[in-house]
Protein backbone atom coordinates (compact mmCIF):
# COMPACT_ATOMS: atom_id res chain seq x y z
CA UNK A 1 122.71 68.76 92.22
CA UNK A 2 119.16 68.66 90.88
CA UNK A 3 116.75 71.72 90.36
CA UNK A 4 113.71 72.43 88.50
CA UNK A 5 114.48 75.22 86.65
CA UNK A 6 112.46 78.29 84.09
CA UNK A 7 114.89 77.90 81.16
CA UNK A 8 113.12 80.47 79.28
CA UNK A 9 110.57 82.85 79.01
CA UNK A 10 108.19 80.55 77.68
CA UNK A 11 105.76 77.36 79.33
CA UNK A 12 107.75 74.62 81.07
CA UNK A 13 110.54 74.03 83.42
CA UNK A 14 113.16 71.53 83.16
CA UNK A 15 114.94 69.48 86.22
CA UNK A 16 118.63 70.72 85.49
CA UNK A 17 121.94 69.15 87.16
CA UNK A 18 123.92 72.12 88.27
CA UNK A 19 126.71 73.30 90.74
CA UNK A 20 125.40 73.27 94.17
CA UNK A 21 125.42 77.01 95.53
CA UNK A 22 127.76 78.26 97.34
CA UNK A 23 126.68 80.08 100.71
CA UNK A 24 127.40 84.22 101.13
CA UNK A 25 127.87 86.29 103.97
CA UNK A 26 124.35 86.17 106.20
CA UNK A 27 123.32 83.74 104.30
CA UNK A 28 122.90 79.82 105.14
CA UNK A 29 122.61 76.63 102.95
CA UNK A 30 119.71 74.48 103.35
CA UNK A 31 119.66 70.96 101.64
CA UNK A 32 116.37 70.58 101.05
CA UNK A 33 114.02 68.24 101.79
CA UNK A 34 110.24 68.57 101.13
CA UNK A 35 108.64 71.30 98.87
CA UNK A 36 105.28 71.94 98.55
CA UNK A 37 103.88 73.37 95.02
CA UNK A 38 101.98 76.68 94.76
CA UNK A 39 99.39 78.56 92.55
CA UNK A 40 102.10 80.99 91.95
CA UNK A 41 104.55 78.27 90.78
CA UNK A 42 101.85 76.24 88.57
CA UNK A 43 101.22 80.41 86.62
CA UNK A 44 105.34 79.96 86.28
CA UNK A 45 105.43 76.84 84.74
CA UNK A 46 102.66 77.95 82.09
CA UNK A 47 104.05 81.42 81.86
CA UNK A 48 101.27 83.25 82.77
CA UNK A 49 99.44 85.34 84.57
CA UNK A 50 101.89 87.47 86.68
CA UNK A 51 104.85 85.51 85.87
CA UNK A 52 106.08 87.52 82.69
CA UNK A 53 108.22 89.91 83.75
CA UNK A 54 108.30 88.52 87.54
CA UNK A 55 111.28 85.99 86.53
CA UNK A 56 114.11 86.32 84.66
CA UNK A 57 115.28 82.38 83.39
CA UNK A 58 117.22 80.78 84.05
CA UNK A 59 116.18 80.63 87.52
CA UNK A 60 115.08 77.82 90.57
CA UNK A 61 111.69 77.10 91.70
CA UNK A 62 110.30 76.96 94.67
CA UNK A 63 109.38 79.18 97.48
CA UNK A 64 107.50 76.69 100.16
CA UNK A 65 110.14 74.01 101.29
CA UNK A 66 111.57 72.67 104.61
CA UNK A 67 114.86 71.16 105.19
CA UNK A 68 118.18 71.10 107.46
CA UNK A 69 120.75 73.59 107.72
CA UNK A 70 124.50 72.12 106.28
CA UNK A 71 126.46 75.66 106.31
CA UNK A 72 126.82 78.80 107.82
CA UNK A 73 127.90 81.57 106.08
CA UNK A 74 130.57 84.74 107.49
CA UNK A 75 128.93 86.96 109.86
CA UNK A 76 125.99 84.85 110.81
CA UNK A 77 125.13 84.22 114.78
CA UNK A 78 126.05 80.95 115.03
CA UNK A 79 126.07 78.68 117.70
CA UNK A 80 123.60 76.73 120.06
CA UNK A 81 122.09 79.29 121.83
CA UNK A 82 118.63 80.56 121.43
CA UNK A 83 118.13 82.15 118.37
CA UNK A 84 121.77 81.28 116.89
CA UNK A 85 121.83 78.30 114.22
CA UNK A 86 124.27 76.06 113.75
CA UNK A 87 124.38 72.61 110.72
CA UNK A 88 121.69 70.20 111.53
CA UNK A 89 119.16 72.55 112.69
CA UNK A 90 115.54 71.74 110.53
CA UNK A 91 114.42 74.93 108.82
CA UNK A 92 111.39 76.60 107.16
CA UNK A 93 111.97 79.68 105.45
CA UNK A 94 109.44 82.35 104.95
CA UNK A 95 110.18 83.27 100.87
CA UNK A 96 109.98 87.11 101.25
CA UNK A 97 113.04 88.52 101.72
CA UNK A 98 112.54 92.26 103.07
CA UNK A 99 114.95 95.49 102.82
CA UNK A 100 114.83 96.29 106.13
CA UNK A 101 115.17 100.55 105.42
CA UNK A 102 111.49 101.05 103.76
CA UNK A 103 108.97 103.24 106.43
CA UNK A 104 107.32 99.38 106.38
CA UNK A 105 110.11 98.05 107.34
CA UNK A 106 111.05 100.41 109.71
CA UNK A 107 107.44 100.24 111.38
CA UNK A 108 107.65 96.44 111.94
CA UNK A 109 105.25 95.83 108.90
CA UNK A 110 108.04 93.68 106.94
CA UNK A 111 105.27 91.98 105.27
CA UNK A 112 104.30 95.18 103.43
CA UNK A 113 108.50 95.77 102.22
CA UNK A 114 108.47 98.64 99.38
CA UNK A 115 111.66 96.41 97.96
CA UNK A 116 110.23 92.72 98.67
CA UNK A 117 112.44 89.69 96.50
CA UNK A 118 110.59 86.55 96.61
CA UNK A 119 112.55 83.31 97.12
CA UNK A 120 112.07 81.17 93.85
CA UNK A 121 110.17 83.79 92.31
CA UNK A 122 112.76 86.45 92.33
CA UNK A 123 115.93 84.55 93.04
CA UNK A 124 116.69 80.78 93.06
CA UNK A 125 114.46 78.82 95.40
CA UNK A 126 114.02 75.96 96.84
CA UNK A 127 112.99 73.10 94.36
CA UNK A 128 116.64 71.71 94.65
CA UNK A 129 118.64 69.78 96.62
CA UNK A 130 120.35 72.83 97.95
CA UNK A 131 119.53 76.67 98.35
CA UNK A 132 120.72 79.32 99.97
CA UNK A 133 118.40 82.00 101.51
CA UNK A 134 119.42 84.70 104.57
CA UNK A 135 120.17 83.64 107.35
CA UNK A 136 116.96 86.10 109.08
CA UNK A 137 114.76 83.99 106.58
CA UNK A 138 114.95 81.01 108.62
CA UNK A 139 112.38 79.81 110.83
CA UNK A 140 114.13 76.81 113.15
CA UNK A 141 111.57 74.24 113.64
CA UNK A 142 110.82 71.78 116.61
CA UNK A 143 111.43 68.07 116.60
CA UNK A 144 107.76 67.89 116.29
CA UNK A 145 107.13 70.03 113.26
CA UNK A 146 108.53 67.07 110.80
CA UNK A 147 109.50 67.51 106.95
CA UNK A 148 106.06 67.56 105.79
CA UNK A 149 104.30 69.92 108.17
CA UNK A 150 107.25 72.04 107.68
CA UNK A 151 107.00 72.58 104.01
CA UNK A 152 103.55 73.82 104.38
CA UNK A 153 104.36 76.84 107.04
CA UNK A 154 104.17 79.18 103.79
CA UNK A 155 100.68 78.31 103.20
CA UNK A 156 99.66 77.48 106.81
CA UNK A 157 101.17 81.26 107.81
CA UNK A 158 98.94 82.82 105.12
CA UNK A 159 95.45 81.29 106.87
CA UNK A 160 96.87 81.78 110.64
CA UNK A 161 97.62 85.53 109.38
CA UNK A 162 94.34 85.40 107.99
CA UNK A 163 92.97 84.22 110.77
CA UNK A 164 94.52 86.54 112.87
CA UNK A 165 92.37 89.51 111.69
CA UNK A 166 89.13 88.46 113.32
CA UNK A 167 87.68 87.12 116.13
CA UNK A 168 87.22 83.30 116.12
CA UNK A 169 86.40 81.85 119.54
CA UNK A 170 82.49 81.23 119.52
CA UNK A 171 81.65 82.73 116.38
CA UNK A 172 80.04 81.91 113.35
CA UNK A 173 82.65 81.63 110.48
CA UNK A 174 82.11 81.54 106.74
CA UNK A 175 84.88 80.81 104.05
CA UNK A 176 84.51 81.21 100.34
CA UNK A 177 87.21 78.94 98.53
CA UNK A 178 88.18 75.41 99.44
CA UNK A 179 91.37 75.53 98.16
CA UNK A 180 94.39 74.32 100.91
CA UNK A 181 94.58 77.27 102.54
CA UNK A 182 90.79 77.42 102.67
CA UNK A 183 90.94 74.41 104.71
CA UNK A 184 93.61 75.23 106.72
CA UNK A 185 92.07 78.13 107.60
CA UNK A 186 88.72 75.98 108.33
CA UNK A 187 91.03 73.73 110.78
CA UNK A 188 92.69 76.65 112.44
CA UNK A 189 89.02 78.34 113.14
CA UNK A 190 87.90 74.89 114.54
CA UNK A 191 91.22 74.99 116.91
CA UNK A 192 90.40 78.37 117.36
CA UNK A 193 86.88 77.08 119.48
CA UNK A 194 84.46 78.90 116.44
CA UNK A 195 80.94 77.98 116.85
CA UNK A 196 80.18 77.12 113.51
CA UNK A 197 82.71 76.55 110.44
CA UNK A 198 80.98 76.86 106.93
CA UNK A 199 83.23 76.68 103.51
CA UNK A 200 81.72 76.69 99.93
CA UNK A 201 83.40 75.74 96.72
CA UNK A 202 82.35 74.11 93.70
CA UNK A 203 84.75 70.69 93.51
CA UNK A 204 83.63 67.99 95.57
CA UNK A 205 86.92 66.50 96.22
CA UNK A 206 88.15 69.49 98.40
CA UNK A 207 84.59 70.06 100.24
CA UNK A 208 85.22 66.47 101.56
CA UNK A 209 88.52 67.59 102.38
CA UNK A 210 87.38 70.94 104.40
CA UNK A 211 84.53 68.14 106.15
CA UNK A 212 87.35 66.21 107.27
CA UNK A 213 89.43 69.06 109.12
CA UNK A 214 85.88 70.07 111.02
CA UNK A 215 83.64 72.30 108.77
CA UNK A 216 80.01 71.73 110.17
CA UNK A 217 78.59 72.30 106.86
CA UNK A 218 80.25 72.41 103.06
CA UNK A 219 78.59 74.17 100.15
CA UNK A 220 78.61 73.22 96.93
CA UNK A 221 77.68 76.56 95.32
CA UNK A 222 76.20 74.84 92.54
CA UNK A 223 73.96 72.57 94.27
CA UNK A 224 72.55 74.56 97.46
CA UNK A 225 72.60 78.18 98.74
CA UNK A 226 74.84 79.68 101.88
CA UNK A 227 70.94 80.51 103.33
CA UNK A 228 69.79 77.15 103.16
CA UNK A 229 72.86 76.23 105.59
CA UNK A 230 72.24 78.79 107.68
CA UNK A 231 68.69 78.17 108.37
CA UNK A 232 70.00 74.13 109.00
CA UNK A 233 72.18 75.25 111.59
CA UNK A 234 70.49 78.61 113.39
CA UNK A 235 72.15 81.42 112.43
CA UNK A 236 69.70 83.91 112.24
CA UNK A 237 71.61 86.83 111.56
CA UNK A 238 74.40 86.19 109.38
CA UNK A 239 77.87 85.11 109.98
CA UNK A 240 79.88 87.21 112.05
CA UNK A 241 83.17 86.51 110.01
CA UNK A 242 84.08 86.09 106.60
CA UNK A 243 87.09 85.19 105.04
CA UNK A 244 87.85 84.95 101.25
CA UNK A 245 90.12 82.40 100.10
CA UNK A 246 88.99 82.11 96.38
CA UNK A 247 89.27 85.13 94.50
CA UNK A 248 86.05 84.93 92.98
CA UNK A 249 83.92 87.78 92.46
CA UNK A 250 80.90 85.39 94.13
CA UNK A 251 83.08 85.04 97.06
CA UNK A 252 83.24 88.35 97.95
CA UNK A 253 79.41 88.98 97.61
CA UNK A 254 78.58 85.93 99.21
CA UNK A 255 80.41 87.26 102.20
CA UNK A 256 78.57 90.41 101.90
CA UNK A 257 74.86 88.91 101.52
CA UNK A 258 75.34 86.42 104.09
CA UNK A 259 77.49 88.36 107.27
CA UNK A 260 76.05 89.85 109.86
CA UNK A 261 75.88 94.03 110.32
CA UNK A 262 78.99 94.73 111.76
CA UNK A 263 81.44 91.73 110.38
CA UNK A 264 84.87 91.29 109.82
CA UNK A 265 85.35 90.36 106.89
CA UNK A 266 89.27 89.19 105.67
CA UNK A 267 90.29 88.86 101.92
CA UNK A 268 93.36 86.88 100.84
CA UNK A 269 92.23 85.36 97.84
CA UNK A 270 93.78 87.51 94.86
CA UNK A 271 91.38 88.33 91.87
CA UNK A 272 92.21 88.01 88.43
CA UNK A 273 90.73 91.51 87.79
CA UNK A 274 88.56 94.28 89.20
CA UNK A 275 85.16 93.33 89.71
CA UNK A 276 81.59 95.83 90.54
CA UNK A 277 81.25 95.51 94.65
CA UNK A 278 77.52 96.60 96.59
CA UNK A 279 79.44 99.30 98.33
CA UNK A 280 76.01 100.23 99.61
CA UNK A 281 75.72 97.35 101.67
CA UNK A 282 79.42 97.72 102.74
CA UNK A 283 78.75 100.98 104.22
CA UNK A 284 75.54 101.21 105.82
CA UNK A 285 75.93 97.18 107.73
CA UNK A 286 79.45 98.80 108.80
CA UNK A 287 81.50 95.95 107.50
CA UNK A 288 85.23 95.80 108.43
CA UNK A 289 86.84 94.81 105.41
CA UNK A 290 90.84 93.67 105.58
CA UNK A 291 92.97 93.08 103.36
CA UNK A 292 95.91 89.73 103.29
CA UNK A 293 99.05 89.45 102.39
CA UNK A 294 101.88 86.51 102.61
CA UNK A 295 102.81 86.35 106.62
CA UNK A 296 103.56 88.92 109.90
CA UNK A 297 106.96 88.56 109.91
CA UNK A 298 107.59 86.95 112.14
CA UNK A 299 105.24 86.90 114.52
CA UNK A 300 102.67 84.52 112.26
CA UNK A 301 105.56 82.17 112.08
CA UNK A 302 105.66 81.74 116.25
CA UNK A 303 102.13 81.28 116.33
CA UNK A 304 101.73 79.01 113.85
CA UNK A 305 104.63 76.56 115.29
CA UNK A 306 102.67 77.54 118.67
CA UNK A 307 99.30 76.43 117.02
CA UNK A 308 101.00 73.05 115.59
CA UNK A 309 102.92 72.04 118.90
CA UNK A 310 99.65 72.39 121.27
CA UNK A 311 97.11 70.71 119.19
CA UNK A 312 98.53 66.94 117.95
CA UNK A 313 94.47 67.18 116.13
CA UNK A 314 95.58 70.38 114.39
CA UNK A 315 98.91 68.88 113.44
CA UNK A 316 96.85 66.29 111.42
CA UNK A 317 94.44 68.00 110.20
CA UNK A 318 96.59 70.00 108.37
CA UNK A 319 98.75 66.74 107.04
CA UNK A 320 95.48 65.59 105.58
CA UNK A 321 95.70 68.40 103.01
CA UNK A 322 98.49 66.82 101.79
CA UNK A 323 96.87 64.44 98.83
CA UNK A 324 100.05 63.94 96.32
CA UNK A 325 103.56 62.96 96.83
CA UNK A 326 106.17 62.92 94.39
CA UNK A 327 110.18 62.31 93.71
CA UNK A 328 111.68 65.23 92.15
CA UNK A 329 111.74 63.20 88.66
CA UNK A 330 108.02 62.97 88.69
CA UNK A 331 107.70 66.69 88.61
CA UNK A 332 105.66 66.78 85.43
CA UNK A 333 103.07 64.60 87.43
CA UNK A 334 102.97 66.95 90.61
CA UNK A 335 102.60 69.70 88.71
CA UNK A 336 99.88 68.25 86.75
CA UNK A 337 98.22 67.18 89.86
CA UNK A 338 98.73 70.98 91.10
CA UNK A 339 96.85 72.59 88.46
CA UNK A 340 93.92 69.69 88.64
CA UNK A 341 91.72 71.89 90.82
CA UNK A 342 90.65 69.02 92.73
CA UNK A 343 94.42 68.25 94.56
CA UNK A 344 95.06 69.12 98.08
CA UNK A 345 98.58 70.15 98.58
CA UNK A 346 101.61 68.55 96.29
CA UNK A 347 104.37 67.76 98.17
CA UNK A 348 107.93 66.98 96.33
CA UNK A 349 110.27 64.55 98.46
CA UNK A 350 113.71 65.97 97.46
CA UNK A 351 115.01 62.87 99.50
CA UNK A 352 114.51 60.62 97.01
């Protein structure tokens, strides 16, 4: 079978033809049908940031992917009742696979696991033909949720747990970083019934993109200030929710200058290093300040198939994020497009 592969501990991957694996106990094989690329996959291929010592080649790609089950391995609950699986179901997997003995664990926080493997980051993923993952890592899909919308429940799970931590419904909502999940999480607040939706960024390309899935105004944080928006559209006081999608130092201040006394304020973008915060301000406007990681398993994963199967607008929305498609042969492109800073999300079509 094919699969993009880290050969060594070095930049690059290469798309390898290898055995296709063969399914353990509690474990099922998926063959693959749509992956979507990741920030954390573009720092493998170049070999940097986090990725020394993260990966040991050689090793399979690939944590966000959809696709239908072909085998069921020894002492899985199989069948065709609810919550059994059986061959032909259609699958998304959430990529963290948890120990299940950790006090986290334990306390129904799985998403905080002491002992957490990531899928294609720690062990073989999915940018193959075939993987296997645990059978508990499998998230059966509707007939609605199709290939495409199912490879981006990773992503789409990290803005609705975002989301999750504040209060949306007729509020005033600002988002620093206009990167996919950015706008997902603009398209989930608009679903949500948010008064006003306001993203900044500095590439065009994915402003028009967060203007398309409902944001009433986009900042360009190089052309026009967060205040000058506010005073367009009457919000006198500051926005009573923040969320921080870019890692930016800027991001996080922004959200501090411009929220309301008393915000929520909910951080998933990751930082490339520590940065000076006005912990004066923090304190004495009583922010609530929370911080994001991957998905609540599983419980993000139910409302975001929830989410997608009551809103067909929502369901689209978050398609249009999608801006390149690619065979697994054109990987080189995708992953160029990936790393652009202007793409959407890359999608690879392991059917072709």
């Amino acid at each position: 079978m094919r699969a993009l592969r880290k050969m060594a501990q070095a930049p690059g991957l290469e798309l390898c033809d290898i055995p296709e694996p063969a399914v353990g106990p509690s474990e099922v094989k998926i063959k693959v049908q749509r992956a979507g690329l990741c920030g954390t996959d573009v720092h493998l291929f170049n070999w940097d940031g986090g990725a020394p010592g993260s990966l040991t080649p050689p090793q399979t790609l690939g944590h966000e992917f959809f696709g239908e089950i072909v085998e069921i391995g020894e002492g899985v609950a199989a069948g065709f009742g609810c919550d059994e699986l059986h061959p032909g179901q259609h699958v998304s997997v959430e990529g963290h696979i948890v120990c299940g003995r950790c006090r986290n664990c334990r306390a129904g926080r799985k998403q905080m696991c002491l002992r957490t493997v990531g899928i294609g980051v720690n062990r073989d993923g999915g940018f193959a033909d075939y993987v296997v993952v645990p059978a508990s890592n499998v998230w059966v899909q509707p007939d609605l949720i199709d290939p495409e919308l199912g490879a981006l429940f990773d992503p789409f799970g990290n803005a609705v747990h975002t989301c999750q931590q504040v209060e949306m419904t007729g509020q005033d909502v600002l988002i620093t970083g206009a990167g996919p999940i950015g706008i997902m999480c603009v398209a989930i607040a608009r679903h949500a019934g948010a008064r006003h939706v306001v993203i900044t960024d500095v590439q065009e390309e994915r402003l028009d993109m967060a203007r398309s899935v409902g944001a009433d105004a986009v900042v360009n944080i190089t052309r026009r200030t967060v205040p000058d928006v506010m005073a367009e559209l009457g919000i006198r006081e500051g926005f009573d929710v923040g969320i921080e999608m870019s890692g930016a130092p800027g991001g996080l201040t922004t959200l501090i200058d411009c929220c309301t006394h008393g915000a929520t304020l909910a951080l998933l973008g990751l930082p490339k290093g520590a940065f000076p915060v006005d912990w004066g301000k923090v304190i004495t406007r009583m922010f609530t300040i929370k911080g994001v990681y991957g998905r609540q398993m599983f419980d993000t994963w139910y409302l975001a198939t929830f989410m997608m199967e009551s809103s067909e607008k929502l369901r689209e929305s978050v398609r249009s994020i999608i801006t390149h498609r690619f065979a697994p042969e054109q990987w080189e492109d995708a992953f160029e497009a990936a790393a652009s800073g202007t793409a959407g999300k890359v999608i690879i079509d392991w059917e072709k």
